[in-house]
C-alpha atoms as a PDB file:
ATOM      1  CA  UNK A   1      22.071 -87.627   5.302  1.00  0.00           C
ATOM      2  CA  UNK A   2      23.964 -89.697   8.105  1.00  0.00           C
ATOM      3  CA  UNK A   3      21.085 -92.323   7.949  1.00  0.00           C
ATOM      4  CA  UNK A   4      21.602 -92.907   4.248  1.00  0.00           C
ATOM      5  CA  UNK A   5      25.639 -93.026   4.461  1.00  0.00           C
ATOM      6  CA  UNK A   6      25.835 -95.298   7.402  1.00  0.00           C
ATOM      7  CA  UNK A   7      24.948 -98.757   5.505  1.00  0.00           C
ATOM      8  CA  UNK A   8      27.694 -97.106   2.885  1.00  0.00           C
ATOM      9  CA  UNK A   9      30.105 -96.894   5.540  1.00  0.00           C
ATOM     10  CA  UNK A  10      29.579-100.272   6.868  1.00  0.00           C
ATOM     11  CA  UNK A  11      29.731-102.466   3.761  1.00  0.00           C
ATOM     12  CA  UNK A  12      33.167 -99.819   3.122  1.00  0.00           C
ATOM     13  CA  UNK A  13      34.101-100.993   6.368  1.00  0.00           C
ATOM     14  CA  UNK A  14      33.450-104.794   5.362  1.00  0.00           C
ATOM     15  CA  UNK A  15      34.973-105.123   2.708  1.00  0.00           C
ATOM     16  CA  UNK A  16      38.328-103.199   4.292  1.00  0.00           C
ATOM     17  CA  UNK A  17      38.237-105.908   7.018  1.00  0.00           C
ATOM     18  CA  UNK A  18      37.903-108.916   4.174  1.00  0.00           C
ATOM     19  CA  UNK A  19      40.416-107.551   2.316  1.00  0.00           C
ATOM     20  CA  UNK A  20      42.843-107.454   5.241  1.00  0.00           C
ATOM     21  CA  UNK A  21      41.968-109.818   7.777  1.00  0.00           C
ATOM     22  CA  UNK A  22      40.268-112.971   5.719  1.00  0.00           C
ATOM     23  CA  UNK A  23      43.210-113.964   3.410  1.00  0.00           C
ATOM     24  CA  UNK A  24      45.494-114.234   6.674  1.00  0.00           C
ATOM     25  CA  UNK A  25      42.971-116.719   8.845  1.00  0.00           C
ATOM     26  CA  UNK A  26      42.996-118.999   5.527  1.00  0.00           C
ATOM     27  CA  UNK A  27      46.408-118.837   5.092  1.00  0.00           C
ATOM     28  CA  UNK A  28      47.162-119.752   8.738  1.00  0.00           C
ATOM     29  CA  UNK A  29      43.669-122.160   9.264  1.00  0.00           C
ATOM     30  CA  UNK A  30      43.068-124.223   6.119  1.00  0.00           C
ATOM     31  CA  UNK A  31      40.406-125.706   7.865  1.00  0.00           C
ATOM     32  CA  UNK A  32      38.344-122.807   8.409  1.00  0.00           C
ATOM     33  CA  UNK A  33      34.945-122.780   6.481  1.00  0.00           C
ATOM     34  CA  UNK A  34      35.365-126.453   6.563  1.00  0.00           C
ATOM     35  CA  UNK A  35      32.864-126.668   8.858  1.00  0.00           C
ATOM     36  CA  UNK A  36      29.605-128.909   7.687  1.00  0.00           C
ATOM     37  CA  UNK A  37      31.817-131.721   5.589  1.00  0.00           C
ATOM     38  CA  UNK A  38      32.925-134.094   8.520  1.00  0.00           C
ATOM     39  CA  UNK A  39      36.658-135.322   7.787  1.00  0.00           C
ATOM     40  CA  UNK A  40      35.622-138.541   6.699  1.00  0.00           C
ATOM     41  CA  UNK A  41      33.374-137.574   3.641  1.00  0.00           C
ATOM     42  CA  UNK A  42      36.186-135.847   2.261  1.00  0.00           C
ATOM     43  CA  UNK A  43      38.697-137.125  -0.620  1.00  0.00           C
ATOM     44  CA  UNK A  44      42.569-136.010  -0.111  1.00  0.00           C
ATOM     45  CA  UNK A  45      44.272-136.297  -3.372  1.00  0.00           C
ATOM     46  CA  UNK A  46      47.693-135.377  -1.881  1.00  0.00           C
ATOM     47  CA  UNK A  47      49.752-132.592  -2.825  1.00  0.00           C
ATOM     48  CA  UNK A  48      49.326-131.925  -7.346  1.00  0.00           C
ATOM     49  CA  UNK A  49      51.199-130.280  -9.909  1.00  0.00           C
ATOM     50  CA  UNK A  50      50.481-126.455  -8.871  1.00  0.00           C
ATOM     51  CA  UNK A  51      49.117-125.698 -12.661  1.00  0.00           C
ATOM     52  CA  UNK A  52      48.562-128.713 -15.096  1.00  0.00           C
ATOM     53  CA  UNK A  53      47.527-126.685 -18.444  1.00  0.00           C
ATOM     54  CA  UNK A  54      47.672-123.806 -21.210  1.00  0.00           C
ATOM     55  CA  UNK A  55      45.574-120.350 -21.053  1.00  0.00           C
ATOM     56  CA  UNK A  56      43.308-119.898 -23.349  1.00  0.00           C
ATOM     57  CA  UNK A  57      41.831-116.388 -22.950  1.00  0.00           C
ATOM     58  CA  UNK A  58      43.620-113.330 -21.639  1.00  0.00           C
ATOM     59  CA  UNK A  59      42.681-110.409 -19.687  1.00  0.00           C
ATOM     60  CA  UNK A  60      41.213-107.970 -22.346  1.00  0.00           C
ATOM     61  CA  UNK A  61      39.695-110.461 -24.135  1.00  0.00           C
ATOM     62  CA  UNK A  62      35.749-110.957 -24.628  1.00  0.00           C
ATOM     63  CA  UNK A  63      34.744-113.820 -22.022  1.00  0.00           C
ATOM     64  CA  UNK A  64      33.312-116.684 -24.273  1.00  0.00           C
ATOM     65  CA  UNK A  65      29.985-117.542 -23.321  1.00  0.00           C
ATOM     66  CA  UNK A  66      28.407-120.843 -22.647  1.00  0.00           C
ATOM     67  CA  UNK A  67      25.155-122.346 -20.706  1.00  0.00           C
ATOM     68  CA  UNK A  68      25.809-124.962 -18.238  1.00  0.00           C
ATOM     69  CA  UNK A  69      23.064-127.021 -15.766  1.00  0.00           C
ATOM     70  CA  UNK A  70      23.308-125.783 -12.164  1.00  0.00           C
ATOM     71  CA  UNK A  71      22.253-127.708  -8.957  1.00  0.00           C
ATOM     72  CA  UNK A  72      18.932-125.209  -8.840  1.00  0.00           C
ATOM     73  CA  UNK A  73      17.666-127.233 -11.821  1.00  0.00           C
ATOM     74  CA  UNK A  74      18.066-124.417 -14.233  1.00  0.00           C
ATOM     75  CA  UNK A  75      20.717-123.163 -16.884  1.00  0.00           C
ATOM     76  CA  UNK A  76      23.299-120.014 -16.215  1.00  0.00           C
ATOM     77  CA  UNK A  77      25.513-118.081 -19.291  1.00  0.00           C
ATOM     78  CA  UNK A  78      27.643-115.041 -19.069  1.00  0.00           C
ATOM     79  CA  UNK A  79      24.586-113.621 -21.597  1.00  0.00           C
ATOM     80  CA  UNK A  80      21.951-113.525 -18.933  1.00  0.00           C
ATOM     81  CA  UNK A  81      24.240-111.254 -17.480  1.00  0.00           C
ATOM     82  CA  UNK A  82      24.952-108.874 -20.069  1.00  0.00           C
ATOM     83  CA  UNK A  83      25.386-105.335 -19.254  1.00  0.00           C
ATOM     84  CA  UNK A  84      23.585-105.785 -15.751  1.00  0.00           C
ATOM     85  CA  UNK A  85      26.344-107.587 -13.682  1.00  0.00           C
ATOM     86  CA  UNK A  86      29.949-108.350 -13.218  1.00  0.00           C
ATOM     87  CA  UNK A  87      30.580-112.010 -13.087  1.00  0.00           C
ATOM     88  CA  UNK A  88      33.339-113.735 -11.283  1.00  0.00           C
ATOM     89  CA  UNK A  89      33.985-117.367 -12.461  1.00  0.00           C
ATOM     90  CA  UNK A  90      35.025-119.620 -10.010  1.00  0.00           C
ATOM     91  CA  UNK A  91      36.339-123.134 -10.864  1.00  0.00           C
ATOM     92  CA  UNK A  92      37.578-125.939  -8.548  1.00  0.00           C
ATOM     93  CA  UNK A  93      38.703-128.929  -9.473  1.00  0.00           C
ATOM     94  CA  UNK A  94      36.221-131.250  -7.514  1.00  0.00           C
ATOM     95  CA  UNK A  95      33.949-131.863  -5.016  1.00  0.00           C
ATOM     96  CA  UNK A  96      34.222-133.263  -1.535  1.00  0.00           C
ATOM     97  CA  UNK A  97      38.243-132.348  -1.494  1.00  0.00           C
ATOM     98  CA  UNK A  98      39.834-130.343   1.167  1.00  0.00           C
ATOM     99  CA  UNK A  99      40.672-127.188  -0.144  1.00  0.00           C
ATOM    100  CA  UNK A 100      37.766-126.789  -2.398  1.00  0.00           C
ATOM    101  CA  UNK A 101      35.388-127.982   0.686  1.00  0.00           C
ATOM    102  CA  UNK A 102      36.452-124.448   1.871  1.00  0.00           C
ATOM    103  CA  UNK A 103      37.192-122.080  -0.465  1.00  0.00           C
ATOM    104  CA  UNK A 104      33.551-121.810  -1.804  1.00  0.00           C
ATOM    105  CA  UNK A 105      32.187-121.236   1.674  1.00  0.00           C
ATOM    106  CA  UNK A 106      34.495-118.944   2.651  1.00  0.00           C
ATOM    107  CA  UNK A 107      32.833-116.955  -0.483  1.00  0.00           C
ATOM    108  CA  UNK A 108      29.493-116.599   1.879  1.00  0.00           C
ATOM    109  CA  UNK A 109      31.745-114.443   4.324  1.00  0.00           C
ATOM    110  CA  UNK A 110      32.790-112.004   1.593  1.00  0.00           C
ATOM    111  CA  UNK A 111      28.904-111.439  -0.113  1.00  0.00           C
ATOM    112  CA  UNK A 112      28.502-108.073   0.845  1.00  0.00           C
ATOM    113  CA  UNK A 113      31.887-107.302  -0.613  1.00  0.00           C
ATOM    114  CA  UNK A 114      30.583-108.782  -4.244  1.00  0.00           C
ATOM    115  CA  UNK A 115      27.236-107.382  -4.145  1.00  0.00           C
ATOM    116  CA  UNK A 116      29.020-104.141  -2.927  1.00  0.00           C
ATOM    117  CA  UNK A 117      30.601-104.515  -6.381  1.00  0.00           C
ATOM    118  CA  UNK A 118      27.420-105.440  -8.525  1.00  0.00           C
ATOM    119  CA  UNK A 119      29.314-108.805  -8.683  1.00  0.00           C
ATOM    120  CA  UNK A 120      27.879-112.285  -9.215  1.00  0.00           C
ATOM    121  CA  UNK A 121      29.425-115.746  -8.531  1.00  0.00           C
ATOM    122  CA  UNK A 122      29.404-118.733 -10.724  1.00  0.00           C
ATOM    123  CA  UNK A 123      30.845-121.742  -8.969  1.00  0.00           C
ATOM    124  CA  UNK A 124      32.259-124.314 -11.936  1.00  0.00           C
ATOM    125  CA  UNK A 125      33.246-128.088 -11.766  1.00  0.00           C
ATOM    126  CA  UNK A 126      33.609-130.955 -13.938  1.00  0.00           C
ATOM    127  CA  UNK A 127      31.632-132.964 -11.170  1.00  0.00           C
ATOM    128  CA  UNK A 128      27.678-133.785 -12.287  1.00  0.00           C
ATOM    129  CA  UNK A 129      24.852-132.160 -10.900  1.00  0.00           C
ATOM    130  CA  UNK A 130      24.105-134.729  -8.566  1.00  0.00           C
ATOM    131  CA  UNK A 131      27.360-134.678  -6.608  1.00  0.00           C
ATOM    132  CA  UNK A 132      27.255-130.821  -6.519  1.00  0.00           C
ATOM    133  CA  UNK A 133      23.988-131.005  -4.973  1.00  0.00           C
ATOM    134  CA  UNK A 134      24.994-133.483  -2.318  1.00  0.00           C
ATOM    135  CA  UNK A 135      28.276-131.373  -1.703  1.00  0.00           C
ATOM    136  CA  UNK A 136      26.695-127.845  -1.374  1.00  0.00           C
ATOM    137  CA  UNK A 137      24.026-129.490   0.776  1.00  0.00           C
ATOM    138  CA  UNK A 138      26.200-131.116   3.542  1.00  0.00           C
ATOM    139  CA  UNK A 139      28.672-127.459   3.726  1.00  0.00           C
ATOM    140  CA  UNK A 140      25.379-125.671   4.585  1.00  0.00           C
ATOM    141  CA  UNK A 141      24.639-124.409   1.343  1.00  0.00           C
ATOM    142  CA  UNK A 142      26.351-121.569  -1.182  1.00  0.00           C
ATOM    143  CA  UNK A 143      24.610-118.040  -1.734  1.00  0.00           C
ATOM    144  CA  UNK A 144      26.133-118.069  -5.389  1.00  0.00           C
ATOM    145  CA  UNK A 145      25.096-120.435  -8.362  1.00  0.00           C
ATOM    146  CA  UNK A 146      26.685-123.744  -9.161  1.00  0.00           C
ATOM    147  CA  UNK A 147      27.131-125.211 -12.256  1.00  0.00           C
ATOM    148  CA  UNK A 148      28.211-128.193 -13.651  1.00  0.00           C
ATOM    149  CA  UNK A 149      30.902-128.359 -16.631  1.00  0.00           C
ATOM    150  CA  UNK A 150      30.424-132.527 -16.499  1.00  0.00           C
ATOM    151  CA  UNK A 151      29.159-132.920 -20.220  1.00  0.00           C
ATOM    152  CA  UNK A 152      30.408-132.633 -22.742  1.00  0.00           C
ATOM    153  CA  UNK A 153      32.969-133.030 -20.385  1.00  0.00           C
ATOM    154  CA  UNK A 154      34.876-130.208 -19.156  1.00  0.00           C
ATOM    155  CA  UNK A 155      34.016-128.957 -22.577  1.00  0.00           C
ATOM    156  CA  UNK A 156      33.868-124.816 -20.395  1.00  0.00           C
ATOM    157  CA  UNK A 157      37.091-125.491 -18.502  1.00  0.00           C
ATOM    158  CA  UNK A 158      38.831-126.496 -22.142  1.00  0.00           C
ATOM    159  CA  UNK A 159      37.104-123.462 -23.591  1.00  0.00           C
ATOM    160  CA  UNK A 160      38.896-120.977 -21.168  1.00  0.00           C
ATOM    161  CA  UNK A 161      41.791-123.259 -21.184  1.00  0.00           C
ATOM    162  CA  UNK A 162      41.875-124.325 -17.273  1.00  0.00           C
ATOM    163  CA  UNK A 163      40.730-128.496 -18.024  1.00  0.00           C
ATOM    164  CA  UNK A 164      43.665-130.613 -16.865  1.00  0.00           C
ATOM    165  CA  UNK A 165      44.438-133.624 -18.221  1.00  0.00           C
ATOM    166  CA  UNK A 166      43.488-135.572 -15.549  1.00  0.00           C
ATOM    167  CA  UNK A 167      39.673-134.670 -16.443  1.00  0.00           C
ATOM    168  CA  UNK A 168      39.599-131.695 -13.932  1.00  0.00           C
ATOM    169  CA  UNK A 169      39.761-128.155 -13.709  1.00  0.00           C
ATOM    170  CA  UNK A 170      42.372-125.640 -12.653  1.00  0.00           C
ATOM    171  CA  UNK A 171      41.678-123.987  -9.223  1.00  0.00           C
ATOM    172  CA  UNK A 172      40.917-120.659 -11.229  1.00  0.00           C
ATOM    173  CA  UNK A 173      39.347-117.014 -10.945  1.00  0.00           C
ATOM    174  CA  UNK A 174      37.816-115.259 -13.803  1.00  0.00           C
ATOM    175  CA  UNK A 175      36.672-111.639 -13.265  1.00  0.00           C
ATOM    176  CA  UNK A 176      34.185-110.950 -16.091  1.00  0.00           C
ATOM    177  CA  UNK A 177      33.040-107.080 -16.749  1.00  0.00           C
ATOM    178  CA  UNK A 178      29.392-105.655 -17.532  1.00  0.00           C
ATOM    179  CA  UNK A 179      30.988-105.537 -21.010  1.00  0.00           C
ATOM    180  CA  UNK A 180      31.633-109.289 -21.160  1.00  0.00           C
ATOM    181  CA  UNK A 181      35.051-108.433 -21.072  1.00  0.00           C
ATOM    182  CA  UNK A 182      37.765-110.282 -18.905  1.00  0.00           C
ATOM    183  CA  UNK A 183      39.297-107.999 -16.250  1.00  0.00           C
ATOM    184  CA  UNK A 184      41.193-110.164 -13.882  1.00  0.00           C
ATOM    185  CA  UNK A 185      42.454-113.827 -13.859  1.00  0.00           C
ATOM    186  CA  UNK A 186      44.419-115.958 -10.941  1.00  0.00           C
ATOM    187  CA  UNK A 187      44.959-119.228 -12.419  1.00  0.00           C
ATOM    188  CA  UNK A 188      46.258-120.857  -9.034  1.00  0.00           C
ATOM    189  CA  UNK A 189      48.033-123.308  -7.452  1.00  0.00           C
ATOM    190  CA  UNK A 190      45.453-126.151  -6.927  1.00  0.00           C
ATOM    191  CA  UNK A 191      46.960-127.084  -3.681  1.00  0.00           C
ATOM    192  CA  UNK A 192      45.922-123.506  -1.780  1.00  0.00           C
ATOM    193  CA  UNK A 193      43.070-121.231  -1.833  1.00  0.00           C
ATOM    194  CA  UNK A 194      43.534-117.313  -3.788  1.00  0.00           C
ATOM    195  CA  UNK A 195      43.723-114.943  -1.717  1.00  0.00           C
ATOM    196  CA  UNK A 196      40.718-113.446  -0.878  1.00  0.00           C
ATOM    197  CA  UNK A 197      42.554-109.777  -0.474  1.00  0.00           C
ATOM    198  CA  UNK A 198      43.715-109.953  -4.021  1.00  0.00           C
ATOM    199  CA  UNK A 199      40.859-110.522  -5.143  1.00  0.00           C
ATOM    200  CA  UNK A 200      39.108-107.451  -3.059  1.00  0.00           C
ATOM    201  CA  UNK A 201      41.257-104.969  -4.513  1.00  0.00           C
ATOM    202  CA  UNK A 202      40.245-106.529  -8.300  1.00  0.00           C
ATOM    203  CA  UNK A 203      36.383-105.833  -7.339  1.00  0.00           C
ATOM    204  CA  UNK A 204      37.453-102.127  -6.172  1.00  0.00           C
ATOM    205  CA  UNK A 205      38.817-102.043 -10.113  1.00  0.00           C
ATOM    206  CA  UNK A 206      35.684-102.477 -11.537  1.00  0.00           C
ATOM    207  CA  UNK A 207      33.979 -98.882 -10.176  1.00  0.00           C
END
């Protein structure tokens, strides 16, 4: 009995430390995670409008599905996912730009948390495949899948209403249930990272 709860206790014990430790070294280091993509490969847009468009979805409300490319050369949809995982949706608004560069690596920290939580990721960006690939590549690679909303053109990001009218997409958490059915969503300020914590007590939700 104590050799079957320990790995219990220690992903418990995880996910307590994520939940209260994490969100506090990325609010006071916004470099950390930033550690493959050297300074000069990276695009600073300056500081944005926080939020730049209209919801379209709401929490309650049936996910809409789609099938975008990802960078492992195959397809993803909330479908192939049906009543087997909870999905979190993940969009950032590009590639190779500071806070982005380490928000989805700080995700690697936190995967025993989400598979604690029967919990998949699906990175999104209006960036093509190619630049994805070239961008996961040089921050040392992503556990999660990455998909590209590039054509039709942000045509996912519009669906869930997150596309801004610049051509890119919110920075913007979806928390999708078993059921297909929208739990959770932080549409954020583009400029910062969500906070990891937050987001910990959502997954605890789901159970």
């Amino acid at each position: 009995m104590i050799a079957t709860a320990l790995p219990s206790a220690r992903l418990w014990f995880a996910g307590l430390l994520l939940a209260t430790l994490l969100p506090g070294l990325f609010a006071a280091s916004p470099g950390l995670c930033q550690t493959q993509v050297p300074p000069e490969l990276i695009f600073n847009p300056g500081t944005l409008k926080p939020v730049d468009s209209t919801l379209r979805v709401a929490v309650g409300d049936k996910a809409p599905d789609f099938s975008l490319p990802t960078i492992a050369g195959s397809r993803v949809s909330l479908a192939q996912y049906a009543g087997k995982k909870n999905v979190l949706l993940t969009f950032v608004p590009a590639a190779w730009t500071p806070v982005c560069s380490g928000q989805w690596p700080g995700y690697n920290l936190a995967r025993e948390v989400f598979e604690k939580h029967d919990t998949v990721l699906i990175g999104i960006t209006c960036d093509n495949v190619p630049t994805l690939h070239a961008w996961v590549k040089e921050m040392g690679g992503l556990w999660f899948t990455v998909a590209s909303d590039f054509w039709p053109h942000g045509a996912v990001s519009a669906t869930y209403g997150v596309l801004r009218p610049e051509g890119v997409s919110e920075r913007a958490l979806f928390l999708i249930d078993k059921q297909g059915v929208i739990r959770f969503i932080d549409v954020h300020d583009i400029n910062a990272r969500p906070d990891l914590g937050a987001l910990a007590k959502e997954l605890d939700k789901l159970q």
